[in-house]
Protein backbone atom coordinates (compact mmCIF):
# COMPACT_ATOMS: atom_id res chain seq x y z
CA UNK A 1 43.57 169.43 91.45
CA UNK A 2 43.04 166.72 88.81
CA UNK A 3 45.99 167.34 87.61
CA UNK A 4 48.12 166.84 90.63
CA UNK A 5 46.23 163.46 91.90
CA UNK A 6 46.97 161.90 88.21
CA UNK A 7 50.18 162.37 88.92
CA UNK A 8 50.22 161.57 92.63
CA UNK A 9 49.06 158.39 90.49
CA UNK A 10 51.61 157.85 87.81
CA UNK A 11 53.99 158.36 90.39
CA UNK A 12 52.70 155.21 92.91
CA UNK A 13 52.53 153.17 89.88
CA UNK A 14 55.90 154.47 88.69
CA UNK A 15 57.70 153.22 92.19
CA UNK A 16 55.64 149.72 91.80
CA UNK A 17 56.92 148.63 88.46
CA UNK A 18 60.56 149.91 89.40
CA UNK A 19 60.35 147.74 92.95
CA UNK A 20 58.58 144.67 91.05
CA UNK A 21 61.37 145.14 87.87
CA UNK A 22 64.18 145.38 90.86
CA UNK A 23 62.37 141.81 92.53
CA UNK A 24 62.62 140.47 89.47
CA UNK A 25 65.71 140.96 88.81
CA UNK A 26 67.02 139.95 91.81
CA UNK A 27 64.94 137.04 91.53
CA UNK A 28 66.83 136.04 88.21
CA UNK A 29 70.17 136.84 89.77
CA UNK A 30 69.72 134.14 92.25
CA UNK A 31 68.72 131.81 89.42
CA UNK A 32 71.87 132.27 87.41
CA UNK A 33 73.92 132.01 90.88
CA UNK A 34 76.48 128.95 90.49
CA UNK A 35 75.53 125.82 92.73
CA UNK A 36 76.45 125.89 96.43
CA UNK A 37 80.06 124.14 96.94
CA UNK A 38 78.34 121.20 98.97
CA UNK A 39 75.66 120.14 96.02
CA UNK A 40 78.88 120.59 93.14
CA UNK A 41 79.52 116.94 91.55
CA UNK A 42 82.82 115.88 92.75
CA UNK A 43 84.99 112.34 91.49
CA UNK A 44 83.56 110.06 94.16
CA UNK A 45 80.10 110.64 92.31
CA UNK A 46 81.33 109.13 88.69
CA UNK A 47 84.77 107.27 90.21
CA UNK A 48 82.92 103.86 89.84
CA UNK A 49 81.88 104.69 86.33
CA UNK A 50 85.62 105.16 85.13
CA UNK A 51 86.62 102.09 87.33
CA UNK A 52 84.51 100.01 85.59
CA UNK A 53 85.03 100.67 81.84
CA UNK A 54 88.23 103.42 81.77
CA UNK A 55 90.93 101.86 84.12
CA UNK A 56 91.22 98.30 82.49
CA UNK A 57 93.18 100.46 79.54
CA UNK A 58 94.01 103.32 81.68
CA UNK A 59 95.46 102.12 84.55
CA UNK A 60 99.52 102.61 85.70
CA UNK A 61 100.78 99.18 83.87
CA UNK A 62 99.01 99.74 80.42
CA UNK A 63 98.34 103.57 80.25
CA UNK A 64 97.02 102.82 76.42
CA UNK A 65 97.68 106.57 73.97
CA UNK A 66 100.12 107.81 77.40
CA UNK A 67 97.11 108.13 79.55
CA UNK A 68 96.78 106.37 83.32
CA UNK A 69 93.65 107.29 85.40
CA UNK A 70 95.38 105.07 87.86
CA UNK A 71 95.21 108.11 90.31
CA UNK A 72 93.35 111.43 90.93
CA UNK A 73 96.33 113.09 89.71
CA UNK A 74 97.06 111.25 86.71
CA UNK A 75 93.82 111.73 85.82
CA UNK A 76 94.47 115.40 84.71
CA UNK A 77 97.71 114.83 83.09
CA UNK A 78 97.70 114.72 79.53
CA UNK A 79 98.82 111.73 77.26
CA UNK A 80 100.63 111.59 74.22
CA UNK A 81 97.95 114.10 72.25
CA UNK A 82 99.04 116.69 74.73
CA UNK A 83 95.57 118.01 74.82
CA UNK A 84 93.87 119.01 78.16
CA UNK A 85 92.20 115.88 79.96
CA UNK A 86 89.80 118.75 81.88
CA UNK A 87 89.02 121.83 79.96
CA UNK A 88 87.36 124.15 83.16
CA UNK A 89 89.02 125.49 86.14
CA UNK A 90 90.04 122.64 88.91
CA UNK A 91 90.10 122.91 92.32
CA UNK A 92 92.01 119.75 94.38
CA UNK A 93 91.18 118.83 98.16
CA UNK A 94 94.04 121.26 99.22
CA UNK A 95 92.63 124.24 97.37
CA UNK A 96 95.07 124.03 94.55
CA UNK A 97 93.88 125.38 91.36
CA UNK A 98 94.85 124.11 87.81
CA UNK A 99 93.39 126.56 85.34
CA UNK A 100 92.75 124.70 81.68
CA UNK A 101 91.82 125.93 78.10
CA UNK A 102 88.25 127.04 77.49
CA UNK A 103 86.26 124.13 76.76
CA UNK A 104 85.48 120.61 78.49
CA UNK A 105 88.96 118.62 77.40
CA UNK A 106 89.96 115.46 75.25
CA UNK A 107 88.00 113.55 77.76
CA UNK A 108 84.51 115.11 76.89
CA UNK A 109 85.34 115.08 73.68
CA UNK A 110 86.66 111.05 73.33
CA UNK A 111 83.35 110.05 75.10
CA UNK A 112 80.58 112.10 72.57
CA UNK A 113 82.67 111.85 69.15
CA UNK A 114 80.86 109.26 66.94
CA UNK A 115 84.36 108.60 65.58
CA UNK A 116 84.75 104.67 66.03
CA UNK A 117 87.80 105.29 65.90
CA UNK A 118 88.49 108.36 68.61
CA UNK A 119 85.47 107.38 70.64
CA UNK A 120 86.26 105.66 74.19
CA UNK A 121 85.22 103.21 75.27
CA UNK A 122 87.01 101.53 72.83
CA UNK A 123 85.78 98.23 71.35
CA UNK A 124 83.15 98.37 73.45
CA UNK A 125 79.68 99.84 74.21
CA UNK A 126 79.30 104.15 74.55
CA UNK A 127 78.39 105.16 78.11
CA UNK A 128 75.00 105.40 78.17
CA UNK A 129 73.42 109.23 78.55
CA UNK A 130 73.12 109.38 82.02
CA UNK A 131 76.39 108.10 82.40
CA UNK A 132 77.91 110.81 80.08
CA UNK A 133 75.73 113.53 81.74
CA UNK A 134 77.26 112.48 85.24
CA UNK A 135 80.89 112.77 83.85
CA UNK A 136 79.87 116.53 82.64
CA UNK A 137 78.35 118.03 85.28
CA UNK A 138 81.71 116.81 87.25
CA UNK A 139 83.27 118.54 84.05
CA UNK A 140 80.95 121.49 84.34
CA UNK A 141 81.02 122.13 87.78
CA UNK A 142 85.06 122.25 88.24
CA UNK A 143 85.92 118.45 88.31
CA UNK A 144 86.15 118.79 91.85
CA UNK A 145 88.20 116.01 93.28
CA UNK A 146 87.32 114.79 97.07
CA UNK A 147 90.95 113.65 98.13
CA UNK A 148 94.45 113.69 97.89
CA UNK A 149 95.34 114.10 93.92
CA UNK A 150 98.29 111.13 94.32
CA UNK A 151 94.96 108.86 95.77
CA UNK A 152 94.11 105.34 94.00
CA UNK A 153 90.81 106.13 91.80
CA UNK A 154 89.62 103.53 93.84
CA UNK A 155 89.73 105.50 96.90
CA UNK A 156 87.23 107.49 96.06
CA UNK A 157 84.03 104.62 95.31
CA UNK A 158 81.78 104.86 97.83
CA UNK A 159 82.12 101.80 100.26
CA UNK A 160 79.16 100.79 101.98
CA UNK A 161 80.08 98.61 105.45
CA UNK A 162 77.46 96.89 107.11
CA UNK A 163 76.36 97.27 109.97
CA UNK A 164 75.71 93.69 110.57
CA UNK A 165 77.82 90.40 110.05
CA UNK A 166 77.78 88.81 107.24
CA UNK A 167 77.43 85.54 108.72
CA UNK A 168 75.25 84.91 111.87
CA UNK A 169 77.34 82.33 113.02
CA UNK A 170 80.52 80.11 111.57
CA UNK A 171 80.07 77.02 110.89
CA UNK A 172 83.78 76.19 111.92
CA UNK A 173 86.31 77.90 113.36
CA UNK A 174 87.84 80.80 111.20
CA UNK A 175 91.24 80.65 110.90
CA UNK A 176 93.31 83.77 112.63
CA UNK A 177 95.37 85.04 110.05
CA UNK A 178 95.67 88.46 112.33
CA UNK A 179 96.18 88.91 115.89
CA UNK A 180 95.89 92.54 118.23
CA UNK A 181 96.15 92.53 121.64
CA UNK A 182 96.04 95.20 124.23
CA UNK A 183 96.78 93.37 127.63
CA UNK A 184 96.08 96.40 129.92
CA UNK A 185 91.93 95.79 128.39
CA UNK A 186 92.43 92.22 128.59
CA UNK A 187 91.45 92.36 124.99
CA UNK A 188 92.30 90.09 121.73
CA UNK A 189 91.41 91.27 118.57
CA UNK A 190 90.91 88.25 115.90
CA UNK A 191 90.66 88.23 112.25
CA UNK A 192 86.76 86.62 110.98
CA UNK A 193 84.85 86.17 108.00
CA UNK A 194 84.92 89.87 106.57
CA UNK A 195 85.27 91.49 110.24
CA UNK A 196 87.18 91.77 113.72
CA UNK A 197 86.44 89.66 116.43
CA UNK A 198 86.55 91.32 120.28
CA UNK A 199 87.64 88.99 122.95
CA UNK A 200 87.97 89.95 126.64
CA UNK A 201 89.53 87.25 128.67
CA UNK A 202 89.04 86.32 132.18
CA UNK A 203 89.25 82.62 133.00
CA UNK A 204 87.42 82.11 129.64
CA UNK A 205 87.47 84.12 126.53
CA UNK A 206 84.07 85.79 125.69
CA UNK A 207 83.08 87.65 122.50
CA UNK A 208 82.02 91.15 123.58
CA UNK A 209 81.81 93.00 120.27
CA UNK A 210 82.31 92.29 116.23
CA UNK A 211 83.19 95.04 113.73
CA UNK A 212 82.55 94.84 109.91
CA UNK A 213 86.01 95.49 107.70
CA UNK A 214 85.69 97.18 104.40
CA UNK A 215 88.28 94.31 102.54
CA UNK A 216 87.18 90.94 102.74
CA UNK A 217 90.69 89.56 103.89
CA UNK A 218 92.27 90.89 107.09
CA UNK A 219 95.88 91.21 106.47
CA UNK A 220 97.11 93.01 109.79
CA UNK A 221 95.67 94.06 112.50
CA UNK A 222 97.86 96.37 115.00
CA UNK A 223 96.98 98.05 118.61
CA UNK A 224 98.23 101.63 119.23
CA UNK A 225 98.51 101.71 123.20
CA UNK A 226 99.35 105.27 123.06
CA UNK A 227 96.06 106.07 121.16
CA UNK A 228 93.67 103.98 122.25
CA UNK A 229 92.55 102.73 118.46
CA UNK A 230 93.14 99.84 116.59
CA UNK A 231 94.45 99.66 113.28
CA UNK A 232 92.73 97.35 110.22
CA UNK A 233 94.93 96.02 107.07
CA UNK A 234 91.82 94.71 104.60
CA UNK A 235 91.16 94.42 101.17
CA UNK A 236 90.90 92.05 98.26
CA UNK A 237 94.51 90.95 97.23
CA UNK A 238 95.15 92.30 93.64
CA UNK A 239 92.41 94.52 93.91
CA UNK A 240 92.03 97.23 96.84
CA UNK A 241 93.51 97.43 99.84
CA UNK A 242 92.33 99.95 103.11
CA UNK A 243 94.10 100.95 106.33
CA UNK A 244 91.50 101.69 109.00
CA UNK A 245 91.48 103.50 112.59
CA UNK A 246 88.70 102.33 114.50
CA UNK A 247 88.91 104.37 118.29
CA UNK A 248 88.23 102.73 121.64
CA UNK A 249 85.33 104.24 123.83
CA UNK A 250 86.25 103.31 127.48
CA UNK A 251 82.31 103.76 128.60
CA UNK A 252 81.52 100.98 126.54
CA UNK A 253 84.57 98.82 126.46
CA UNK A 254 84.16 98.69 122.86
CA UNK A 255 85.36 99.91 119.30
CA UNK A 256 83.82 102.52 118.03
CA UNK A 257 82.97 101.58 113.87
CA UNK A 258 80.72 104.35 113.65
CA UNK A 259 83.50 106.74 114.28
CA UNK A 260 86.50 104.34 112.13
CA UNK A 261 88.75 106.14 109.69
CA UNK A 262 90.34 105.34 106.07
CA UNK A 263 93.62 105.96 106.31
CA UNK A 264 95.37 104.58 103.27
CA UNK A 265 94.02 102.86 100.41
CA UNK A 266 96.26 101.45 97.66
CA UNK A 267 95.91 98.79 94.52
CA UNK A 268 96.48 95.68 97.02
CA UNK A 269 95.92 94.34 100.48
CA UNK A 270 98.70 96.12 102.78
CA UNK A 271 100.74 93.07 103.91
CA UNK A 272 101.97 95.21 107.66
CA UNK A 273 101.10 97.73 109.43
CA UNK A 274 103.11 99.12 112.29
CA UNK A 275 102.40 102.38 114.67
CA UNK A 276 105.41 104.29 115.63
CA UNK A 277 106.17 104.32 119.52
CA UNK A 278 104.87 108.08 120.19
CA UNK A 279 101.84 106.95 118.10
CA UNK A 280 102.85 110.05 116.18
CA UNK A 281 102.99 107.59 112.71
CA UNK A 282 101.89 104.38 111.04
CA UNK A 283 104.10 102.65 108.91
CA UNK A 284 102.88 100.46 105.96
CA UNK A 285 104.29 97.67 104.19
CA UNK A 286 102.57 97.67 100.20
CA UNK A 287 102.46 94.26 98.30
CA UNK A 288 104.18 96.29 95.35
CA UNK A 289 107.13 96.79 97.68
CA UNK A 290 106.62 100.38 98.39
CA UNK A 291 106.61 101.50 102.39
CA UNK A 292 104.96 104.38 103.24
CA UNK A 293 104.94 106.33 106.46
CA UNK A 294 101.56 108.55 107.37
CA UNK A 295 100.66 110.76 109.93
CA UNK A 296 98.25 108.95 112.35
CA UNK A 297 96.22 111.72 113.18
CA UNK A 298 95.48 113.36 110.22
CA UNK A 299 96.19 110.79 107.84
CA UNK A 300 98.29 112.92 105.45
CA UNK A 301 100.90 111.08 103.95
CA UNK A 302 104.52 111.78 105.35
CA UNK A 303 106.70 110.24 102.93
CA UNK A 304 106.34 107.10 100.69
CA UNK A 305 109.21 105.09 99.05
CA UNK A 306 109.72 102.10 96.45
CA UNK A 307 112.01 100.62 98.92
CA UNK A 308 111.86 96.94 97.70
CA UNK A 309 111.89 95.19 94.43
CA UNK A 310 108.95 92.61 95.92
CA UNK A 311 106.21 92.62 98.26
CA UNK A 312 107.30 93.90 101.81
CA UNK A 313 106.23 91.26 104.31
CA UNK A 314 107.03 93.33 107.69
CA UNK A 315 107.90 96.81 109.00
CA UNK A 316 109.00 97.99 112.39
CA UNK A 317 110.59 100.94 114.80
CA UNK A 318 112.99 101.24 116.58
CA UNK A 319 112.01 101.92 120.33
CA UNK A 320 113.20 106.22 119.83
CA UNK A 321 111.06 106.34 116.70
CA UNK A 322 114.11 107.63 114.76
CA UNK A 323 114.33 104.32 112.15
CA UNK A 324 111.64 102.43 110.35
CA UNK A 325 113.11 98.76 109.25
CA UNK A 326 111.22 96.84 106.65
CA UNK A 327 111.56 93.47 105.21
CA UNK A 328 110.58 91.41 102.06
CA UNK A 329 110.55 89.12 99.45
CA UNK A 330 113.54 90.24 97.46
CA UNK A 331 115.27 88.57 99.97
CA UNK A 332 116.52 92.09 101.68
CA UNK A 333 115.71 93.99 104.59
CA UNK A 334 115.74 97.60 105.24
CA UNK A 335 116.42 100.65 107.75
CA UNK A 336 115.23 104.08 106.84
CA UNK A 337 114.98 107.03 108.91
CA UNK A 338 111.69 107.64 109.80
CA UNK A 339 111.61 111.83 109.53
CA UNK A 340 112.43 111.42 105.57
CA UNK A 341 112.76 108.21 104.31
CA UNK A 342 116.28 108.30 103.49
CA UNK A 343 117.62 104.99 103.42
CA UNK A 344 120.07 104.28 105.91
CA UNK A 345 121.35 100.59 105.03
CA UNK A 346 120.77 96.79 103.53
CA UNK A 347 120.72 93.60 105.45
CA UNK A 348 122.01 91.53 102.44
CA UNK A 349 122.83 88.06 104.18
CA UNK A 350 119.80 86.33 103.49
CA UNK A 351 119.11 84.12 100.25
CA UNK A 352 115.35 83.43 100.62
CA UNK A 353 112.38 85.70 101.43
CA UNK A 354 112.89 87.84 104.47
CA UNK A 355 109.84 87.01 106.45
CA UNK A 356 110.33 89.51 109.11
CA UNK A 357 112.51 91.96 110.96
CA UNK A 358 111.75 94.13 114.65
CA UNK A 359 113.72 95.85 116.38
CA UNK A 360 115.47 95.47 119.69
CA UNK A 361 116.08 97.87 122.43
CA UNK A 362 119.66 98.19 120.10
CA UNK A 363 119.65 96.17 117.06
CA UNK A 364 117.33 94.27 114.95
CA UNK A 365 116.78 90.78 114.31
CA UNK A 366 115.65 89.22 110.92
CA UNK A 367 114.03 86.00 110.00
CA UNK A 368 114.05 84.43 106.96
CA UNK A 369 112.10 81.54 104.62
CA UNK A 370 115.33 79.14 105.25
CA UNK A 371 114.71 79.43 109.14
CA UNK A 372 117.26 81.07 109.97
CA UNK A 373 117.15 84.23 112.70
CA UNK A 374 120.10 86.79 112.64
CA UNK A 375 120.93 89.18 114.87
CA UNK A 376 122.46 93.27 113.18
CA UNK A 377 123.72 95.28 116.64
CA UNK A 378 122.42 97.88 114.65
CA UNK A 379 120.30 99.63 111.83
CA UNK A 380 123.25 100.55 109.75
CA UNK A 381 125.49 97.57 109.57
CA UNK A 382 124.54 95.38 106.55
CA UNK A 383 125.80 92.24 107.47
CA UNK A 384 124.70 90.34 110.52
CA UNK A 385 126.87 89.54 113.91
CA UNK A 386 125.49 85.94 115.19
CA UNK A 387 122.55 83.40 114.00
CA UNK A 388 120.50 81.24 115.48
CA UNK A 389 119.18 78.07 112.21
CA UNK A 390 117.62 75.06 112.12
CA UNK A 391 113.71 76.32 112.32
CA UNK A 392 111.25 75.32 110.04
CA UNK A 393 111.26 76.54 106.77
CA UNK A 394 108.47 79.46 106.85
CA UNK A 395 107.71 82.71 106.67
CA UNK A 396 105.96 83.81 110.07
CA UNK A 397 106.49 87.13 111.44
CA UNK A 398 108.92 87.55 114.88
CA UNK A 399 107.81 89.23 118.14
CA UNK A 400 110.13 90.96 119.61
CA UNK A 401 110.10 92.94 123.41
CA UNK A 402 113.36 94.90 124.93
CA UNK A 403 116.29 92.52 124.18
CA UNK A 404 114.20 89.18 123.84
CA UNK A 405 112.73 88.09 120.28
CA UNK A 406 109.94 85.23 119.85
CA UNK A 407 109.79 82.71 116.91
CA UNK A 408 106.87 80.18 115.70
CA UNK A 409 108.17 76.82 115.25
CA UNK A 410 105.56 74.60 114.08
CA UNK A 411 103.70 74.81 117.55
CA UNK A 412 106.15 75.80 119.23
CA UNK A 413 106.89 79.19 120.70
CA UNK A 414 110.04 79.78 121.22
CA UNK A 415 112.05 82.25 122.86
CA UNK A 416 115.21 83.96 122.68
CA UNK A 417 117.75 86.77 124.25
CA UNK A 418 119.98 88.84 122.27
CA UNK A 419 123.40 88.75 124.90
CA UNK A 420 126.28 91.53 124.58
CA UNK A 421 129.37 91.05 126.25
CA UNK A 422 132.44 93.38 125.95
CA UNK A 423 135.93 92.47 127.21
CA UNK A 424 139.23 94.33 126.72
CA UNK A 425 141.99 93.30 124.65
CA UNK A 426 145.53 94.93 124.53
CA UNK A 427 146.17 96.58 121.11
CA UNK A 428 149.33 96.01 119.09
CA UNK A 429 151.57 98.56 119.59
CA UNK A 430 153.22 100.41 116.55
CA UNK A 431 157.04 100.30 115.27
CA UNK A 432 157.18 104.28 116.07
CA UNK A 433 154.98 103.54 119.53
CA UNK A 434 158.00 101.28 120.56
CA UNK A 435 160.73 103.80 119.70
CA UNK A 436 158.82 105.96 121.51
CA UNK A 437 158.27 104.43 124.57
CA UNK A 438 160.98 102.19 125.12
CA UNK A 439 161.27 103.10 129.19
CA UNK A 440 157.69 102.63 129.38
CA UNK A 441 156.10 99.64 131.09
CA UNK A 442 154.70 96.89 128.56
CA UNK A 443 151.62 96.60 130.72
CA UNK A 444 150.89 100.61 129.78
CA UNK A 445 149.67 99.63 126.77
CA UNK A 446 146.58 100.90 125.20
CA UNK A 447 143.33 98.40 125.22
CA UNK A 448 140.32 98.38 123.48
CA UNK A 449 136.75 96.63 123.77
CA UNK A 450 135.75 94.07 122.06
CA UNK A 451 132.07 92.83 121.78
CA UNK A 452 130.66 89.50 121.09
CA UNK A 453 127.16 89.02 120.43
CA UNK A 454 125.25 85.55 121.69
CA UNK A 455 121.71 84.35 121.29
CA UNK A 456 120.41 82.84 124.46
CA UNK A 457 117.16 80.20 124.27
CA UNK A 458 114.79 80.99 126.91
CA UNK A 459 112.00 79.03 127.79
CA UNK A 460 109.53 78.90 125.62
CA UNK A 461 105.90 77.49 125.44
CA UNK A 462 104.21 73.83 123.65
CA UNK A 463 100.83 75.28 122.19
CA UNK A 464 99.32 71.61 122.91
CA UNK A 465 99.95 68.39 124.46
CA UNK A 466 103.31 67.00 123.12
CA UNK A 467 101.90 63.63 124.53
CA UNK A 468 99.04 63.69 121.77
CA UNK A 469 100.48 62.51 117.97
CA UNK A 470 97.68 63.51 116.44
CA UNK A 471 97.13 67.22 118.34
CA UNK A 472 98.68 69.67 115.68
CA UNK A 473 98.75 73.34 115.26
CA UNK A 474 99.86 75.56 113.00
CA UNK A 475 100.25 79.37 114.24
CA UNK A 476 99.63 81.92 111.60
CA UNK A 477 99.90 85.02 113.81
CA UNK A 478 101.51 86.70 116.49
CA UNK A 479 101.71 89.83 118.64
CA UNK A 480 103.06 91.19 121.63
CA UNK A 481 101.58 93.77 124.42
CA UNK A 482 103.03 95.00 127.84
CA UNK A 483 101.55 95.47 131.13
CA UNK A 484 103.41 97.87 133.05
CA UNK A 485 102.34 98.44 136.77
CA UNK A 486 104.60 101.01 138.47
CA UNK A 487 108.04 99.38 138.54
CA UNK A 488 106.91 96.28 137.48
CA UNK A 489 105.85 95.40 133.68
CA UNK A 490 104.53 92.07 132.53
CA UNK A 491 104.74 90.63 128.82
CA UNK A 492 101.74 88.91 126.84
CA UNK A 493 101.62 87.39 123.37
CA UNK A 494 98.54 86.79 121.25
CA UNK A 495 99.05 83.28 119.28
CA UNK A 496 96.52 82.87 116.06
CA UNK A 497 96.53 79.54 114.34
CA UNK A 498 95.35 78.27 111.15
CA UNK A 499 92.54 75.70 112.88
CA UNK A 500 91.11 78.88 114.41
CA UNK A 501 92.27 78.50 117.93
CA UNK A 502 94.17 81.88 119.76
CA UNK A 503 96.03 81.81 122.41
CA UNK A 504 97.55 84.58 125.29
CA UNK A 505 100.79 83.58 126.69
CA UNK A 506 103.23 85.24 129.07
CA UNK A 507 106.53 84.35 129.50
CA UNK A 508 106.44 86.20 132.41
CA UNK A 509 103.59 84.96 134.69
CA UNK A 510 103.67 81.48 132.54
CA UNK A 511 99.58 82.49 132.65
CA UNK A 512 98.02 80.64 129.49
CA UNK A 513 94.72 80.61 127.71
CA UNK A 514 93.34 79.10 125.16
CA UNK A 515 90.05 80.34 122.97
CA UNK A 516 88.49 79.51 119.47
CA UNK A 517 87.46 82.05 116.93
CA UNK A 518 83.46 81.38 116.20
CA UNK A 519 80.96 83.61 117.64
């Protein structure tokens, strides 16, 4: 009896050490699990960190020893040692995996050698320890990388926006270097001091809303009717530049900021921004002359081309979507098609800057520094058909609607009409043709169309009082929206000038107001 309740005994203890050995080890399994996907280091934490002392001798113009961090990408690939950058298993955005050597990579290795001469930074200060620990845990963990692997290193710092104004109040006027206006809302969207202004107009303009930007100058701003969202060009010229989507909530009859979007973000301030008719794409014009075409809903980049040897200073559509045409300061403007980016053709008559090209319902129409507007009857024929000269010497953007094209001129608005006529000429008939038909008629013979091309002035508008010497203006900006109620449609234009005054014209109604940009 003894016997069998000692072992009744060593038995119960028996089953408690094996369950407390098997908690145990469970316990130490979950210890040595790898850290969840969501608390893994990834490049936004340390992107700052190689901004601020890498980039200066890493970046795409002076890639010092081969090696460019200018992007995500170029981050991983190799320089003239040929040795790994990354030494772990990497994992992009997309799921893509580049598998490396065993080890943590040159770039590990450059930052802890106490090698003057290997160690980076070079002439200059080591990271600090925290600073080196940050880089290898990113290392460590699978350099994860939080965006597209052809990305600006920039794109990944953390931006904080504000969620107030930076300034209260203006002391003057800001000057409206960007216009938007969506005429069915009865709402202007101004450029301010590090934000957008919201202006609804009724017999007055009143400021209903204003939305912090991430750059500090607004370059474009651009209305997608079809959407319902405006589109931001900001940034800090030779620095950064963003493309934002910031949605309309029709309860509020406001912008939604909490809900914005980064769209693009590039080396400098985007110069234009266009949305594609269907809404479908956004075009952007890049002060290092590329244009790149995105997709506007999930931002993923559709194709992007070096299309211009200088800054491009405008893009547009044509009204089927089918062409993007672009303009710039290489004194050439553009048509590509829009699926691809195959280039389709060069406008080559200009000799200065070409400030600005849109498109017509057929045709585009180009402006240039001299002041000179010329009219292509369409997006492949390089040279142009008819001009219309003697503007001031500038290099404002045109406005164009259907067949009819708008120019600043000083303060002047001025407005034109792109005319086709076709008439029918009898063609010359051949030697052989008149052997041939010798008993025919001479009044048989075959004709063919000819068209002529004609640019008609239209009335216009005088921003002030011509009666006034000392009243001047200078417009800056200019856009155009469309009101269409059943059969009918009305046009508006939004006006910005460089003493901070807007304006909303139509050519239509002749309805004009008049507003200043200072909350």
């Amino acid at each position: 009896m003894n016997y069998t309740r000692r072992l009744s005994i060593a038995l119960v203890l028996f089953i408690a050490c094996s369950m407390l050995a098997l908690a145990q080890s469970s316990l130490d399994q979950a210890l040595l699990t790898d850290t969840p996907e969501v608390l893994q280091p990834r490049l936004g934490r340390i992107a700052s960190l190689l901004i601020d002392r890498c980039v200066g001798c890493h970046d795409a113009q002076d890639a010092q020893g081969g090696y460019s961090m200018a992007t995500a990408g170029s981050l991983l690939i190799a320089g003239e040692s040929k040795r790994a950058v990354i030494g772990s298993r990497l994992s992009d955005a997309q799921g893509s995996d580049v598998v490396f050597p065993q080890g943590l990579g040159e770039l590990w290795d450059r930052l802890i050698t106490s090698d003057p001469a290997l160690r980076m930074p070079k002439d200059s200060d080591a990271l600090d320890a925290e600073q080196i620990e940050d880089i290898r845990a990113w290392i460590a963990t699978g350099a994860k990388i939080d965006g597209s692997l052809d990305a600006p290193l920039e794109s990944f710092m953390p931006v904080s926006i504000p969620s107030e104004p930076k300034l209260a109040t203006y002391r003057r006027a800001h000057p409206v270097q960007a216009i938007a206006l969506d005429a069915y809302r009865q709402t202007v969207f101004t450029s301010g001091y590090q934000e957008v202004l919201q202006w609804r107009w009724g017999d007055t303009f009143e400021l209903t809303d204003r939305i912090p930007t991430r750059g500090r100058t607004i370059s474009d701003l651009q209305w997608d009717s079809v959407r319902g969202t405006l589109w931001v060009a900001s940034g800090e010229p030779g620095r950064i530049g963003y493309v934002e989507s910031i949605p309309w909530i029709e309860s509020t009859s406001a912008l939604d900021s909490k809900a914005r979007r980064t769209a693009w973000v590039s080396r400098d301030t985007p110069l234009d921004i266009a949305t594609s008719p269907s809404g479908e794409f956004l075009g952007i014009g890049n002060a290092d002359g590329t244009v790149v075409v995105i997709d506007a809903s999930t931002n993923s980049l559709r194709w992007r081309m070096s299309a211009h040897a200088a800054a491009v200073t405008s893009i547009d559509w044509s009204p089927d979507g089918k062409t993007l045409l672009s303009s710039s300061r290489d004194r050439m403007a553009k048509s590509f098609e829009s699926f691809n980016g195959k280039m389709l053709s060069s406008f080559v008559d200009s000799e200065r800057t070409v400030a600005s090209i849109v498109a017509l319902t057929r045709g585009a129409v180009a402006f240039d520094e001299a002041g000179v507007a010329r009219y292509y009857p369409n997006y492949t024929t390089p040279n142009a058909r008819v001009l219309w000269g003697g503007f001031a010497q500038q290099t404002h953007k045109l406005v164009a609607s259907n067949e009819d094209f708008f120019v600043i001129d000083a303060d002047w608005i001025k407005h034109f009409r792109v005319r086709r006529e076709e008439t029918e000429v009898p063609e010359e008939a051949s030697k052989d043709d008149k052997e041939d038909k010798k008993e025919e008629k001479k009044e048989e013979k075959k004709k063919k169309k000819k068209t002529d091309f004609y640019i008609d002035p239209r009335e216009g508008v005088h921003l002030v009082d011509a009666s006034d010497p000392q009243r001047r203006l200078v417009p800056l900006s200019m856009q155009a929206s469309v009101v269409r109620n059943e059969d009918k449609q009305e046009l508006y234009l939004a006006i910005g000038c460089s003493d901070g005054e807007f304006y909303v014209w139509s050519p239509t109604s002749k309805f004009q107001i008049a507003g200043v940009n200072r909350p």
